[in-house]
N, C-alpha and C. Protein backbone atom coordinates (compact mmCIF):
# COMPACT_ATOMS: atom_id res chain seq x y z
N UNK A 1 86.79 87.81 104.03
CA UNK A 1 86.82 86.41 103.73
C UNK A 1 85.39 85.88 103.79
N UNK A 2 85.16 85.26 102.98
CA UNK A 2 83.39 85.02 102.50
C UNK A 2 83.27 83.61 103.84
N UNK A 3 82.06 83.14 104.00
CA UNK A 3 82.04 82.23 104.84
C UNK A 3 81.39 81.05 104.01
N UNK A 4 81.87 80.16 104.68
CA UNK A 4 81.72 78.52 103.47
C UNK A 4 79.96 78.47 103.46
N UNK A 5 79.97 77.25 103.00
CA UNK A 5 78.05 77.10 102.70
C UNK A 5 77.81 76.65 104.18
N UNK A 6 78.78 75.68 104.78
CA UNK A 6 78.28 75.64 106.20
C UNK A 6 78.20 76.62 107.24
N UNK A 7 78.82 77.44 107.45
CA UNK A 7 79.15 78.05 108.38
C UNK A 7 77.88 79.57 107.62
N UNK A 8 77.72 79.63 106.78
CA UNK A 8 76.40 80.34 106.25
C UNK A 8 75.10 79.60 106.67
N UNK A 9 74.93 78.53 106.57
CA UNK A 9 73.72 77.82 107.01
C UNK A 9 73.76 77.85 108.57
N UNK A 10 74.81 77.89 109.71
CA UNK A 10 74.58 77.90 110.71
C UNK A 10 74.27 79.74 111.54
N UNK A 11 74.92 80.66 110.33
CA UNK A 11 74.23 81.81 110.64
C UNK A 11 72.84 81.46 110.56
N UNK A 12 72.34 81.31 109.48
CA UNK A 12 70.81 81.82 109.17
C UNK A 12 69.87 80.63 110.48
N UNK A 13 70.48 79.85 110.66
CA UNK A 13 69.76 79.10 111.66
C UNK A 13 69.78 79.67 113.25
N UNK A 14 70.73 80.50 113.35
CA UNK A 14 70.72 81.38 114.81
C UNK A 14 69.92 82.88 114.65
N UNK A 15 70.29 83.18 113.41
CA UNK A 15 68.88 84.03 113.34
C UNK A 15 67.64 84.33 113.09
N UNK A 16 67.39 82.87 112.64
CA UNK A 16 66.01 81.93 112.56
C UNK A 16 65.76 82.09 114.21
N UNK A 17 66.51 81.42 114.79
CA UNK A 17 66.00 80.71 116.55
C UNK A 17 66.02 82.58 117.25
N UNK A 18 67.01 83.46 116.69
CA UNK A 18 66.67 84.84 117.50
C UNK A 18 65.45 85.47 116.77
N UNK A 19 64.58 85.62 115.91
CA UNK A 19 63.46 86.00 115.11
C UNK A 19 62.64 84.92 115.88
N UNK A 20 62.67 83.75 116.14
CA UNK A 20 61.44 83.01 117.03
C UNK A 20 61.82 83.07 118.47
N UNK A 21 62.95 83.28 119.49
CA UNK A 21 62.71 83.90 120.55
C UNK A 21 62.14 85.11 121.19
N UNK A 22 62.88 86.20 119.62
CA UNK A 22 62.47 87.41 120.29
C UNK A 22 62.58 88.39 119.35
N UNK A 23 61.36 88.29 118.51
CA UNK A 23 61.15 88.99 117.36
C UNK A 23 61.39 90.70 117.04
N UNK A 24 61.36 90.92 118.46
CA UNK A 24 60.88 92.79 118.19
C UNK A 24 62.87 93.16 118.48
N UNK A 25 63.20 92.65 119.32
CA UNK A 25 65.02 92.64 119.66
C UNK A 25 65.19 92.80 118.17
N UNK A 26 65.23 91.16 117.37
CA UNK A 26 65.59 91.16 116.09
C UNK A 26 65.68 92.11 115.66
N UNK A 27 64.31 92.65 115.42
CA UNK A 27 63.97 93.58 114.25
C UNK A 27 64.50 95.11 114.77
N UNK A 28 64.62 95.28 116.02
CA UNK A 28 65.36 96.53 116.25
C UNK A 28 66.36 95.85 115.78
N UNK A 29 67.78 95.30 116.27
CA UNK A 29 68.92 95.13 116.14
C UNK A 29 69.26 95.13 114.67
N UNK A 30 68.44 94.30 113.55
CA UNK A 30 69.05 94.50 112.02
C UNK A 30 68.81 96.21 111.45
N UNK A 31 67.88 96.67 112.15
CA UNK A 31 67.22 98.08 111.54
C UNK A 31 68.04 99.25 112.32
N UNK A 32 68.63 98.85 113.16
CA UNK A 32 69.30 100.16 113.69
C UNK A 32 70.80 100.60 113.04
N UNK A 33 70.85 101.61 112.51
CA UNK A 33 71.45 101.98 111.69
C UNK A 33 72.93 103.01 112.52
N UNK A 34 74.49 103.57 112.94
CA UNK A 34 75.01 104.44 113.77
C UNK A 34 74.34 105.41 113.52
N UNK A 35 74.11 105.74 112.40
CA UNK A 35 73.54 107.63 111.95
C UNK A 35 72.59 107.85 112.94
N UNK A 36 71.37 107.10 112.77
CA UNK A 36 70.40 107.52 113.65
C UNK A 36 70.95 107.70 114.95
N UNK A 37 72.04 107.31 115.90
CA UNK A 37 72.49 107.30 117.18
C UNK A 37 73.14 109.08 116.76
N UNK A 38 73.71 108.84 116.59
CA UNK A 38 74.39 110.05 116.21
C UNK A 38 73.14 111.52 115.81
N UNK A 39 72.15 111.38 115.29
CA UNK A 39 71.47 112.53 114.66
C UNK A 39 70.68 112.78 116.11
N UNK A 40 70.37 111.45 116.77
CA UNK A 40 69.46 111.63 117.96
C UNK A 40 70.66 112.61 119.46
N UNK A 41 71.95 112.20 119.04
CA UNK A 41 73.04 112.88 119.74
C UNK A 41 72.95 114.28 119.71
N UNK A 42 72.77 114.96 118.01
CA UNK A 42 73.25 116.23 118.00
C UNK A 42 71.84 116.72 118.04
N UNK A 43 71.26 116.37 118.08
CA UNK A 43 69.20 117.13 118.92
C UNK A 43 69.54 117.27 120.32
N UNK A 44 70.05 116.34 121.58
CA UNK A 44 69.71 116.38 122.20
C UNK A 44 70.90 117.50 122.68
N UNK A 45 72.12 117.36 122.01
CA UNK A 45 73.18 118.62 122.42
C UNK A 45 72.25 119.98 121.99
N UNK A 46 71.23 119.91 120.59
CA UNK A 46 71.22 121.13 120.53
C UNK A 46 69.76 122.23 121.30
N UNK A 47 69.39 120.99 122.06
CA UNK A 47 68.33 121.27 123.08
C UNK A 47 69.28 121.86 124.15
N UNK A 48 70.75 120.63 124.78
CA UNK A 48 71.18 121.06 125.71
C UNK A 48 71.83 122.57 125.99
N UNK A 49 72.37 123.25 124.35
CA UNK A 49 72.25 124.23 123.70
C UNK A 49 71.86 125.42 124.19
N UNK A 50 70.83 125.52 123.75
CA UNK A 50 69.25 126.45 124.10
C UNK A 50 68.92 126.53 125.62
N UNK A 51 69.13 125.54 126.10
CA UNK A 51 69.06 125.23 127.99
C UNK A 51 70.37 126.06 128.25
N UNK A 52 71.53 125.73 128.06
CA UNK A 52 72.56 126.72 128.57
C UNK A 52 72.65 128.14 128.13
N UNK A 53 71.91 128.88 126.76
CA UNK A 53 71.88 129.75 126.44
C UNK A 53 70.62 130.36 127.09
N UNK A 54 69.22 129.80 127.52
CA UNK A 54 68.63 130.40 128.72
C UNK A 54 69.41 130.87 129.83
N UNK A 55 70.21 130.10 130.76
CA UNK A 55 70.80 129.83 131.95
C UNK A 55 71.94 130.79 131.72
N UNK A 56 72.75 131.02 130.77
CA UNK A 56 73.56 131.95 130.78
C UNK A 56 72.97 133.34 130.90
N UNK A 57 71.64 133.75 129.93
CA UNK A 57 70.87 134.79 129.78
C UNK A 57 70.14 135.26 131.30
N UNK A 58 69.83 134.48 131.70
CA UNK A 58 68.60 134.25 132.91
C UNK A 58 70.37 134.68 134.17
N UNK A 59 71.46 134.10 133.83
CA UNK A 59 71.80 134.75 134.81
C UNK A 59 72.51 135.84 134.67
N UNK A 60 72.49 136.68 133.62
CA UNK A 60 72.95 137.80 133.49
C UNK A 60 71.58 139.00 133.75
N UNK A 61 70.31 138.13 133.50
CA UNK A 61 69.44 139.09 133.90
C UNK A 61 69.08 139.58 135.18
N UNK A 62 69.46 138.38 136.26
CA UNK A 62 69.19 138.28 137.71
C UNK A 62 70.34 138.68 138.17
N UNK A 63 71.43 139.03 137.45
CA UNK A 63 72.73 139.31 138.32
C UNK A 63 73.24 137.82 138.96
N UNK A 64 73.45 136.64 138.32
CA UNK A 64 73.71 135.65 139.47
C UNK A 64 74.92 135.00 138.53
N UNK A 65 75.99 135.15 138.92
CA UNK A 65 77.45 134.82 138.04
C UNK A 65 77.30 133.73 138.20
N UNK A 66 76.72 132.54 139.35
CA UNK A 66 77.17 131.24 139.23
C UNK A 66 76.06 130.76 137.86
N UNK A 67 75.08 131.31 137.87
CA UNK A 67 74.09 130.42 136.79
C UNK A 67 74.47 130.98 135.53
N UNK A 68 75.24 131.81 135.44
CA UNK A 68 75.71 132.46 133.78
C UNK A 68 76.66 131.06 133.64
N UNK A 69 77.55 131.14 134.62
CA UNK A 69 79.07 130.20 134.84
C UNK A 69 77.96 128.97 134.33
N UNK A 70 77.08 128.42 134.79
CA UNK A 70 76.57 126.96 134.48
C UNK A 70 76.33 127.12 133.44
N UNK A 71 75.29 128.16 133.00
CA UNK A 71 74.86 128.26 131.82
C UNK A 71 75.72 127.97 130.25
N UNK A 72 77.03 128.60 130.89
CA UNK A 72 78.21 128.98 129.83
C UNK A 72 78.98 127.30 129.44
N UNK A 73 78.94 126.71 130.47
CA UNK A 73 79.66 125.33 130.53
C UNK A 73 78.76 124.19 129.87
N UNK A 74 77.63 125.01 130.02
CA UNK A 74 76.16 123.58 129.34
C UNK A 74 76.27 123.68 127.94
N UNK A 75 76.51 125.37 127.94
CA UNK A 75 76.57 125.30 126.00
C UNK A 75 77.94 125.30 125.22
N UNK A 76 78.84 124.97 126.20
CA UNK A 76 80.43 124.72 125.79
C UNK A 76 80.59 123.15 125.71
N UNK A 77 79.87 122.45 126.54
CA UNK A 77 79.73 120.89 126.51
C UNK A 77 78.92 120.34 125.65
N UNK A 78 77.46 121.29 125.71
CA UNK A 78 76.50 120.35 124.57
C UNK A 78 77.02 120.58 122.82
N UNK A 79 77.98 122.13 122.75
CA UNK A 79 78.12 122.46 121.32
C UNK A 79 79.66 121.07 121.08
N UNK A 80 80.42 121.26 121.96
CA UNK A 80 81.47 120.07 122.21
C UNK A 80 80.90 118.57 121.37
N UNK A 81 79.81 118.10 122.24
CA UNK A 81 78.90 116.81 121.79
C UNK A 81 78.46 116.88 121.02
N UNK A 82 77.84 118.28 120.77
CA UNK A 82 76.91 118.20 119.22
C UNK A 82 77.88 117.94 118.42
N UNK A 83 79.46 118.96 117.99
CA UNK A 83 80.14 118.71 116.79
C UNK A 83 80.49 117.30 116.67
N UNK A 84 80.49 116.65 117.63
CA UNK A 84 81.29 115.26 117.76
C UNK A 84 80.07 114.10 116.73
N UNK A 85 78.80 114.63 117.72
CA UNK A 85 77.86 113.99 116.52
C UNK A 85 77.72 114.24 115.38
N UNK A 86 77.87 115.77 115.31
CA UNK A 86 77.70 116.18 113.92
C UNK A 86 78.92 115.43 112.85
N UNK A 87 80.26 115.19 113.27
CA UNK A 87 81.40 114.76 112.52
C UNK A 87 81.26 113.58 112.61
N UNK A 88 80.67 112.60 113.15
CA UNK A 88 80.23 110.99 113.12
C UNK A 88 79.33 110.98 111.71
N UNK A 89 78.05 111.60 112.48
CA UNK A 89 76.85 111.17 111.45
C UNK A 89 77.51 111.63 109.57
N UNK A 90 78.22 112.66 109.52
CA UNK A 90 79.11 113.34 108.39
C UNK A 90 79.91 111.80 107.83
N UNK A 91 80.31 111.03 108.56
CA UNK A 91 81.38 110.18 108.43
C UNK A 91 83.04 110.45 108.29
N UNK A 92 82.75 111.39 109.19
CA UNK A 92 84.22 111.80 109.27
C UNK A 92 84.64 111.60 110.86
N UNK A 93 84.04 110.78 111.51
CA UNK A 93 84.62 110.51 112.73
C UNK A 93 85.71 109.09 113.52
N UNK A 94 85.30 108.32 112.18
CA UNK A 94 85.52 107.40 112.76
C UNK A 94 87.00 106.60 111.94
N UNK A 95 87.83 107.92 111.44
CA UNK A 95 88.88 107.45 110.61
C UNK A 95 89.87 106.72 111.54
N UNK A 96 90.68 105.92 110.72
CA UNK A 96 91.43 104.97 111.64
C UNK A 96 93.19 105.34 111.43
N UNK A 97 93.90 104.92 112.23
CA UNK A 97 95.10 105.61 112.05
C UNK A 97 95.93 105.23 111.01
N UNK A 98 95.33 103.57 110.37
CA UNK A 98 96.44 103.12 109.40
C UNK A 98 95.76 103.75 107.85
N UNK A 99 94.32 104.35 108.05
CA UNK A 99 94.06 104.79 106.55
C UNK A 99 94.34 106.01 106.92
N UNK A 100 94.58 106.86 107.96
CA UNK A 100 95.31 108.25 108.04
C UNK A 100 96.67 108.17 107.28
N UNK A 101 97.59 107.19 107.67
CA UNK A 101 98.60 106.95 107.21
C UNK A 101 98.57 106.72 105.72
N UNK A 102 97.43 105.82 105.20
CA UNK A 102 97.30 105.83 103.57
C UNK A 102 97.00 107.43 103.07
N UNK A 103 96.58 107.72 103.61
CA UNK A 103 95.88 109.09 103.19
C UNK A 103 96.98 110.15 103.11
N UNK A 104 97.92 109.46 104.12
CA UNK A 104 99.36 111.07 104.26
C UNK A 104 100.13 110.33 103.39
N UNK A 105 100.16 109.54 102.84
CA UNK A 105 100.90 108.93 102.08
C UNK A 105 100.72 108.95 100.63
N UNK A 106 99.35 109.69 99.92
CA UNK A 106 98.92 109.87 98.85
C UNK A 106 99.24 110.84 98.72
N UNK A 107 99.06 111.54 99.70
CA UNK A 107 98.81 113.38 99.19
C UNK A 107 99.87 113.59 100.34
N UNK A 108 101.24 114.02 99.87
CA UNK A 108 102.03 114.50 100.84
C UNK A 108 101.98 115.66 101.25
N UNK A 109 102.29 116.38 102.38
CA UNK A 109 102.42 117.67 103.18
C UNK A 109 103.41 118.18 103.07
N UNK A 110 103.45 119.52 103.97
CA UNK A 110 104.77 120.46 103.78
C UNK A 110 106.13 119.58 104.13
N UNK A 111 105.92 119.43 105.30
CA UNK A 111 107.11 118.49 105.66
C UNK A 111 107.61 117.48 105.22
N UNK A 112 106.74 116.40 104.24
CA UNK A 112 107.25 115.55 103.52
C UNK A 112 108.18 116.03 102.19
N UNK A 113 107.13 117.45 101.61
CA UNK A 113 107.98 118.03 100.31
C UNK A 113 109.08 118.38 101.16
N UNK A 114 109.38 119.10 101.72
CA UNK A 114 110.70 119.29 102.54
C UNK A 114 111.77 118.58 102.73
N UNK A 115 111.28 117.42 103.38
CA UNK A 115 112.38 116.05 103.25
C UNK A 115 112.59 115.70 101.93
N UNK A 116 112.09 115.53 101.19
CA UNK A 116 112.05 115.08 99.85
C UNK A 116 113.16 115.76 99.58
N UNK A 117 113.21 117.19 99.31
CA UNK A 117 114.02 118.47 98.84
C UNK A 117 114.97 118.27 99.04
N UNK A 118 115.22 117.89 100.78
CA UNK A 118 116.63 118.00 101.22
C UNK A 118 117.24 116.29 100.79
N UNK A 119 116.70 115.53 100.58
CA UNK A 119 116.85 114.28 100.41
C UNK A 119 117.91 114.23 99.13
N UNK A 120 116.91 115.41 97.92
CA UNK A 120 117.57 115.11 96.79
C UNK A 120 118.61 115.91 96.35
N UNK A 121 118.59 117.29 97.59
CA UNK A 121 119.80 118.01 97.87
C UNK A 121 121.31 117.17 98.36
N UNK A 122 120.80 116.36 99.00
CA UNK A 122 122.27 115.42 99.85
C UNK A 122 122.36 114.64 98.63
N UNK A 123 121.69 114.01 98.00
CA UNK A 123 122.01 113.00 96.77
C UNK A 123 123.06 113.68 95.49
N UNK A 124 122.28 114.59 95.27
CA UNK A 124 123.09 115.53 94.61
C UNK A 124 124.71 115.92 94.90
N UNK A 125 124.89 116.63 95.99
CA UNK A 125 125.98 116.52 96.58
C UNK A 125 127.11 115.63 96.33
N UNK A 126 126.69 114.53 96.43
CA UNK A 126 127.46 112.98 96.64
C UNK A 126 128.25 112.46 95.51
């Protein structure tokens, strides 16, 4: 729903008064984009990565099962976070349940052809 000429003029006047309170906020806040949150996500999983694949290595070299065990859980958690970023920044994370529902509703599945089948099996019948 578009916003009237007034209620447009009282935006641009609050972001007039936030650009003369506090210019650098502004200019982060219009310029920050999710992707970038997300790309900076799956770097830092895939550092956390490389850290658990030392720590797993380092403790199979020293003989020390608990630092393999850490090691193993750092790169089961950071690869966990990374995919999660990776399927955000993709734009495939953030689907919602009523366009899931449009979506199963275009392109039907096994179970829908199924019902269908038997649907027009009982009709038949009748």
């Amino acid at each position: 729903m578009p916003l009237s000429e007034h209620e447009q003029r009282m935006l641009e006047q609050i972001e007039r008064a936030l650009y003369a309170e506090d210019p650098k906020f502004a200019n982060t806040v219009r310029q920050t984009n999710p992707q970038v949150h997300y790309k900076r996500r799956l770097v830092k999983a895939s550092i956390g990565f490389v850290v658990g694949i030392g720590l797993l290595l380092g403790g199979m070299v020293f003989q020390t099962v608990l630092v393999s065990v850490v090691g193993f859980i750092i790169m089961l958690v950071c690869a966990l976070w990374g995919l999660s970023g990776w399927r955000r920044a993709a734009g495939g994370g953030s689907v919602k349940a009523d366009k899931g529902s449009k979506q199963r509703r275009q392109r039907p599945g096994v179970m829908d052809r199924f019902e269908e089948r038997w649907r027009r099996r009982q009709e038949g019948d009748q």
